[in-house]
C-alpha atoms as a PDB file:
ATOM      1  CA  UNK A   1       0.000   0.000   0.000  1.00  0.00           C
ATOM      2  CA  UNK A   2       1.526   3.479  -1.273  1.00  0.00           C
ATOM      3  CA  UNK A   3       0.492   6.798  -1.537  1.00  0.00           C
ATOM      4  CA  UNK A   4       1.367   7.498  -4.900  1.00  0.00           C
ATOM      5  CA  UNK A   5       2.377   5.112  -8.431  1.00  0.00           C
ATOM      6  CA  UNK A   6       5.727   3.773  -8.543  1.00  0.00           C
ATOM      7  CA  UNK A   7       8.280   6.014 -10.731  1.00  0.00           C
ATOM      8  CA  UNK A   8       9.514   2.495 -12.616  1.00  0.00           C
ATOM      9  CA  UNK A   9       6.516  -0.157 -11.866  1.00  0.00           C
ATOM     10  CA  UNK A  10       7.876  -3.641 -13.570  1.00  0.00           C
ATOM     11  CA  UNK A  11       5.538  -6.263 -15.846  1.00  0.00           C
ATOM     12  CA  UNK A  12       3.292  -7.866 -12.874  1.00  0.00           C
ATOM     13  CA  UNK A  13       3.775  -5.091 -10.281  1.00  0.00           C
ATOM     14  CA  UNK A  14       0.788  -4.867  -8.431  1.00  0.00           C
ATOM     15  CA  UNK A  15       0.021  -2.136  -5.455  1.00  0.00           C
ATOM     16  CA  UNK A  16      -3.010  -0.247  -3.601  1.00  0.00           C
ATOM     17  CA  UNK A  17      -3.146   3.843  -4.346  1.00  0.00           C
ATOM     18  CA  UNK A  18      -4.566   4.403  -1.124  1.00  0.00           C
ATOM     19  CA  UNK A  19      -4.612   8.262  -2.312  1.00  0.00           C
ATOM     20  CA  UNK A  20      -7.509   7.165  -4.876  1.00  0.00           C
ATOM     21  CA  UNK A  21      -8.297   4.168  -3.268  1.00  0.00           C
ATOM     22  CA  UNK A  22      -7.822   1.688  -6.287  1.00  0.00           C
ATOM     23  CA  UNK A  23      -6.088  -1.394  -7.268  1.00  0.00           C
ATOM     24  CA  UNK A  24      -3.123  -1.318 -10.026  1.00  0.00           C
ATOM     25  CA  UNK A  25      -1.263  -3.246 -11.764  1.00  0.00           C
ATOM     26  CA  UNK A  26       1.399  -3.114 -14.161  1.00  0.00           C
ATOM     27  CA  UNK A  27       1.144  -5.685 -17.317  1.00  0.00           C
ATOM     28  CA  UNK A  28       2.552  -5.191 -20.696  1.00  0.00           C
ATOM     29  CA  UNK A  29       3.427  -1.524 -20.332  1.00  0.00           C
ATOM     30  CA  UNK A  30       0.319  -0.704 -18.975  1.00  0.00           C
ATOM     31  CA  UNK A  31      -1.469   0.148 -15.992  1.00  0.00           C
ATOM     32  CA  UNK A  32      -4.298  -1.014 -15.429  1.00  0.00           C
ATOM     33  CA  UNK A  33      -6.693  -0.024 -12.438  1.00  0.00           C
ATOM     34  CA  UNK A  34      -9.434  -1.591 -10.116  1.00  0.00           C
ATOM     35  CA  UNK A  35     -11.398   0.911  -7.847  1.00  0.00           C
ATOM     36  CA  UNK A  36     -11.734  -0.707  -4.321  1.00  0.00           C
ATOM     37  CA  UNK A  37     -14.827   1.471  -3.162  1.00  0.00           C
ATOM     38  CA  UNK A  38     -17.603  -0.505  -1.990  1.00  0.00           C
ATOM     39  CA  UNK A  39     -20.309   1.396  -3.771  1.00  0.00           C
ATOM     40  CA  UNK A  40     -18.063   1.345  -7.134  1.00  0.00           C
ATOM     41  CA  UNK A  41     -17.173  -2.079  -7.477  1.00  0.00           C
ATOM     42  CA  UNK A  42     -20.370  -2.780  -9.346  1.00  0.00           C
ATOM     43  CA  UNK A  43     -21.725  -0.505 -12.414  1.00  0.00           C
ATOM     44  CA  UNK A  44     -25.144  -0.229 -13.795  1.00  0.00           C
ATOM     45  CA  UNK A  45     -24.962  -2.000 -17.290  1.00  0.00           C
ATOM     46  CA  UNK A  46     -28.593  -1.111 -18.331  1.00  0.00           C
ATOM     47  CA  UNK A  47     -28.531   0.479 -21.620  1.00  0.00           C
ATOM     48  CA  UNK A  48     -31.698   2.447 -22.892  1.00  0.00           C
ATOM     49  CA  UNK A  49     -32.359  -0.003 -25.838  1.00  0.00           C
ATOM     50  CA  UNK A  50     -32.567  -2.787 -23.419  1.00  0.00           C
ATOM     51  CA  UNK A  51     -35.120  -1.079 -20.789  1.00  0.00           C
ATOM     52  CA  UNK A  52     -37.499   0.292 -23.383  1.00  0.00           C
ATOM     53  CA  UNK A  53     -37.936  -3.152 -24.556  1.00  0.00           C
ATOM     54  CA  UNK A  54     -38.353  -4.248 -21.643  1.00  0.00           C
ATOM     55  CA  UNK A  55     -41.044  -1.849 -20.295  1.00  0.00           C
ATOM     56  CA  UNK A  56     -42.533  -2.202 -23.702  1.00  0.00           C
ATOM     57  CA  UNK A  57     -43.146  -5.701 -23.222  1.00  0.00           C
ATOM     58  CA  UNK A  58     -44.275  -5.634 -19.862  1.00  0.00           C
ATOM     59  CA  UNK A  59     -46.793  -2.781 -20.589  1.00  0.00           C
ATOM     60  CA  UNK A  60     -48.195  -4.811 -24.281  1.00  0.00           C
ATOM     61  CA  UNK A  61     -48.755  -7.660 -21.909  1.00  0.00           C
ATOM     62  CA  UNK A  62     -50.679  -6.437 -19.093  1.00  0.00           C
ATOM     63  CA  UNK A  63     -52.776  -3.905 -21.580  1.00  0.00           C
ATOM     64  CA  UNK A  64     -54.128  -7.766 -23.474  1.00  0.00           C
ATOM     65  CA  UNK A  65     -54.484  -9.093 -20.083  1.00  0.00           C
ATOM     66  CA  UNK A  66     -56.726  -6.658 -19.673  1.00  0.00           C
ATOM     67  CA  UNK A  67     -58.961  -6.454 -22.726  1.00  0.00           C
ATOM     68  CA  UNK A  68     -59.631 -10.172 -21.766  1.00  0.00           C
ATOM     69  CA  UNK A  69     -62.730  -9.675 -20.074  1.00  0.00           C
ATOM     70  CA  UNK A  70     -64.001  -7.258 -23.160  1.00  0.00           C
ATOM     71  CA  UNK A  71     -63.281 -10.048 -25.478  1.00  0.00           C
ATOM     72  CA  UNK A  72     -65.348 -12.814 -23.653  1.00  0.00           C
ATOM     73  CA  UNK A  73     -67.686 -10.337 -23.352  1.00  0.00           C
ATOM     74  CA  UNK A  74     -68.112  -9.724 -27.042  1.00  0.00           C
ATOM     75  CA  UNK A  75     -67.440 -13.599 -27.823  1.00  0.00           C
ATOM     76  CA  UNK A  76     -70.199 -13.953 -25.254  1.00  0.00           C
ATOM     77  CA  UNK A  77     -72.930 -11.707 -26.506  1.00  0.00           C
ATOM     78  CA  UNK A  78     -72.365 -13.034 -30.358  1.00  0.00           C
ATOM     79  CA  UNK A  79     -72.922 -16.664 -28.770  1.00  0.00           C
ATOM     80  CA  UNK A  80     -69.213 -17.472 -30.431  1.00  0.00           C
ATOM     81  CA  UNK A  81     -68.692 -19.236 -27.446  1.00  0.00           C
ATOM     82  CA  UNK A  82     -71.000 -20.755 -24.645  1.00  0.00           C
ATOM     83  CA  UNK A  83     -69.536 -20.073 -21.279  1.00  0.00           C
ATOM     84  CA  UNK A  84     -70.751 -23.599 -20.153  1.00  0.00           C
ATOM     85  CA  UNK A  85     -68.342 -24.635 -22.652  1.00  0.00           C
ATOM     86  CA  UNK A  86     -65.237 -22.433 -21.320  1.00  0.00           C
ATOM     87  CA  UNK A  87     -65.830 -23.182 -17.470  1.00  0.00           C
ATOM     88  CA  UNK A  88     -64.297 -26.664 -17.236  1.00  0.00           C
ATOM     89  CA  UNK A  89     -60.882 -24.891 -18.848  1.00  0.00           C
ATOM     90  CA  UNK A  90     -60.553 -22.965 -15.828  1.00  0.00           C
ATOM     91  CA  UNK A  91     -57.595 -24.911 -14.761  1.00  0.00           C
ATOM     92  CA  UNK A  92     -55.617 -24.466 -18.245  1.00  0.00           C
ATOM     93  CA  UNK A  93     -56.227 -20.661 -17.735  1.00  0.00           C
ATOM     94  CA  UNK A  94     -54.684 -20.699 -14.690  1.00  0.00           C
ATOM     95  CA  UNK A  95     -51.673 -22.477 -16.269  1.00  0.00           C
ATOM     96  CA  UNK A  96     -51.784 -20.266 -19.083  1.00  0.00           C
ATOM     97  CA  UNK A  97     -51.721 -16.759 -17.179  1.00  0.00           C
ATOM     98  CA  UNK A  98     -48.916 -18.765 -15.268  1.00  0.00           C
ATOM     99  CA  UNK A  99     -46.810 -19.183 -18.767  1.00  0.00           C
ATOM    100  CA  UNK A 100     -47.489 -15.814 -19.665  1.00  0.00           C
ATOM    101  CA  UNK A 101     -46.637 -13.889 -16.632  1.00  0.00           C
ATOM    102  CA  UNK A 102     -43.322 -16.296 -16.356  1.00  0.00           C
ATOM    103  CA  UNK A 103     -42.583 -14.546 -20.480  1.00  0.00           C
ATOM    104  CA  UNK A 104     -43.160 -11.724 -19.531  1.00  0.00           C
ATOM    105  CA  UNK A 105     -41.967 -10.820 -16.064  1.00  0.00           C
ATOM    106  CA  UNK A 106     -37.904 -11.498 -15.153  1.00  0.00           C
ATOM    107  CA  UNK A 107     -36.660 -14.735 -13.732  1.00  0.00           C
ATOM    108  CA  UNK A 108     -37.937 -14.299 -10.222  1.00  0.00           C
ATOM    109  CA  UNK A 109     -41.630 -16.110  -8.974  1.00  0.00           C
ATOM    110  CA  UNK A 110     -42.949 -13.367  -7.238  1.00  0.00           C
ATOM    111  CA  UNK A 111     -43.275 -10.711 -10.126  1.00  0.00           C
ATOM    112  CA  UNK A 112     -44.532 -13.597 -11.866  1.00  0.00           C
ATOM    113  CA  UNK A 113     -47.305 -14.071  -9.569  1.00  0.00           C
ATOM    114  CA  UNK A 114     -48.148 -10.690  -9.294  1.00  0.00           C
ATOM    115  CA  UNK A 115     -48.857 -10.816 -13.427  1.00  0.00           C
ATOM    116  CA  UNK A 116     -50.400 -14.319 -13.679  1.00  0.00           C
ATOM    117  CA  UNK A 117     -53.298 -13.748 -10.548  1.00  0.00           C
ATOM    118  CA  UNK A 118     -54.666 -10.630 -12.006  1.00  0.00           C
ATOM    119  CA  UNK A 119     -54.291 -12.350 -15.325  1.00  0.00           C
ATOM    120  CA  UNK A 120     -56.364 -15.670 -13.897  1.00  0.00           C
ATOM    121  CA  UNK A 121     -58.898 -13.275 -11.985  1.00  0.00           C
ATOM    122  CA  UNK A 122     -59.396 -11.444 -15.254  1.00  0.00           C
ATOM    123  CA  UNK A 123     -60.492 -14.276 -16.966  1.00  0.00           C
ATOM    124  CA  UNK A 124     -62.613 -15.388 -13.982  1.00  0.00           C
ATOM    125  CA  UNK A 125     -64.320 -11.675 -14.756  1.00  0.00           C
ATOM    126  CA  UNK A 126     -64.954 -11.842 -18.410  1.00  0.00           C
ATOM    127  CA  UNK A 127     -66.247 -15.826 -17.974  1.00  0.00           C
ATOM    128  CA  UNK A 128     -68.962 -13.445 -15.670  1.00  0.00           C
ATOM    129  CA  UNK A 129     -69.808 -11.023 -18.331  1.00  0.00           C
ATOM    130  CA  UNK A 130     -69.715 -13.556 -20.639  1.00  0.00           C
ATOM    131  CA  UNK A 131     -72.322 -15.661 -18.710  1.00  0.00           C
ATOM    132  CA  UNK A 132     -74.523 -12.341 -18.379  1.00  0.00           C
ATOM    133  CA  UNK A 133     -74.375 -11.184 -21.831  1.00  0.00           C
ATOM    134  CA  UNK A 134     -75.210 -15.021 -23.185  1.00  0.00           C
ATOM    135  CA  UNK A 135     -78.006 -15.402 -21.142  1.00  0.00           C
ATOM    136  CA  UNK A 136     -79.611 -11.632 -22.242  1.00  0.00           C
ATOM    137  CA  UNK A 137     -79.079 -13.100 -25.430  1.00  0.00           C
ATOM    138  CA  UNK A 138     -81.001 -16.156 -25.473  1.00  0.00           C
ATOM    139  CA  UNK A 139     -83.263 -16.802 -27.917  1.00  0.00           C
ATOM    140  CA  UNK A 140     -87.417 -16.795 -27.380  1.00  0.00           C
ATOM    141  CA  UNK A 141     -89.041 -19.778 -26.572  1.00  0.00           C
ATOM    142  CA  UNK A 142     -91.519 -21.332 -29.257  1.00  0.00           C
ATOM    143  CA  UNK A 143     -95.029 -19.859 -27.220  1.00  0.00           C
ATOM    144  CA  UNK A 144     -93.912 -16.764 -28.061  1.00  0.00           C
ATOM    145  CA  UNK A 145     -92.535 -17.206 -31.495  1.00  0.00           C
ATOM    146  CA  UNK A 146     -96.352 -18.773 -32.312  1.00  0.00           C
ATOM    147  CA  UNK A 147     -98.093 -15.460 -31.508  1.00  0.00           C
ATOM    148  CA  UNK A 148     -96.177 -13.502 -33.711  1.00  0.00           C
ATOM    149  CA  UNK A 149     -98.381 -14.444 -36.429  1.00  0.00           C
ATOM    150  CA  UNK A 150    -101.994 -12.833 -36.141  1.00  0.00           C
ATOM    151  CA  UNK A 151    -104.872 -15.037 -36.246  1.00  0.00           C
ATOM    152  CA  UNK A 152    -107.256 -15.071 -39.689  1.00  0.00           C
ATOM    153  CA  UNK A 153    -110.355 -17.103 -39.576  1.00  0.00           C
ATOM    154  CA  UNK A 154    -110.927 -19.872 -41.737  1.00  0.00           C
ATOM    155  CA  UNK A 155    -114.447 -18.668 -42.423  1.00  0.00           C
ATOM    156  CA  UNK A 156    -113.858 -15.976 -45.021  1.00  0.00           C
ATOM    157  CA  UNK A 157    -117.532 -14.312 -44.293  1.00  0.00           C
ATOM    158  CA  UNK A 158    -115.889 -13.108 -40.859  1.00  0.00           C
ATOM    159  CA  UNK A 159    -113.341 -11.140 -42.738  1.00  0.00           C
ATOM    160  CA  UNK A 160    -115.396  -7.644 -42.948  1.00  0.00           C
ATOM    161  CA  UNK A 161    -115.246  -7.597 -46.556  1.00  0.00           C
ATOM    162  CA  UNK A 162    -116.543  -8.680 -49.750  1.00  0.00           C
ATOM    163  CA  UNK A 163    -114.460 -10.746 -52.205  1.00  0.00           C
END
């Protein structure tokens, strides 16, 4: 440990400038320097191409997520798709918001959970709407499809006119 750089370092010298507080060493004709701070011994390496992506990603994924209930919805008051039908999936939805929130989220489980439930109870929402809007869209029942057509009388002296 010095307080200053050698005048003549040779090839493999190594020393501690406690003046600057870094590491050096002397290989090929070169110095070469290592910073022995705590707080500087690891850089940020995120680069602005990298984090827009990122965020980009993130934000496409949770604005479908949300435009999942809309979509059963609509599915639901076309009768595309009966919501008896989509109930007993329930369990591959789960497994599916699982997959997607593991894409889209980094490599940790709980930011993945924190995606996939709203993702799951989303679904749960829009198989609700779905169940309302296909049931205000059921069709009449034959009674009242019958009385749509008035009733003329066979007899045609009854008609109030002459023919």
């Amino acid at each position: 440990m010095i307080d200053r750089d050698p005048a003549q370092p040779f090839d493999g010298q190594i020393w501690i400038n406690q003046h600057v507080g870094e590491l050096r060493i002397f290989y090929n004709g070169k110095t070469r320097t290592l910073p022995l701070a705590a707080n500087s011994m690891m850089s940020p390496m995120i680069e602005i191409g990298w984090y827009v992506g990122f965020v980009s990603m993130l934000i496409l994924g949770i604005v479908v997520g949300f435009q999942l209930p809309l979509v059963m919805l609509v599915l639901g008051f076309a009768r595309l798709v009966d919501p008896d039908w989509l109930r007993p999936y329930r369990r591959y939805a789960f497994l599916g918001s699982l997959v997607i929130g593991a894409l889209l989220t980094p490599a940790d489980p709980i930011s993945m959970i924190v995606l996939a439930l709203p993702l799951y109870l989303l679904f749960e929402f829009g198989l609700i709407l779905m169940s309302f809007s296909y049931k205000r869209n059921a069709p009449l029942d034959d009674d009242d499809n019958n009385n749509s057509t008035p009733d003329i009388p066979d007899d045609p002296g009854n008609w109030g006119g002459e023919i």
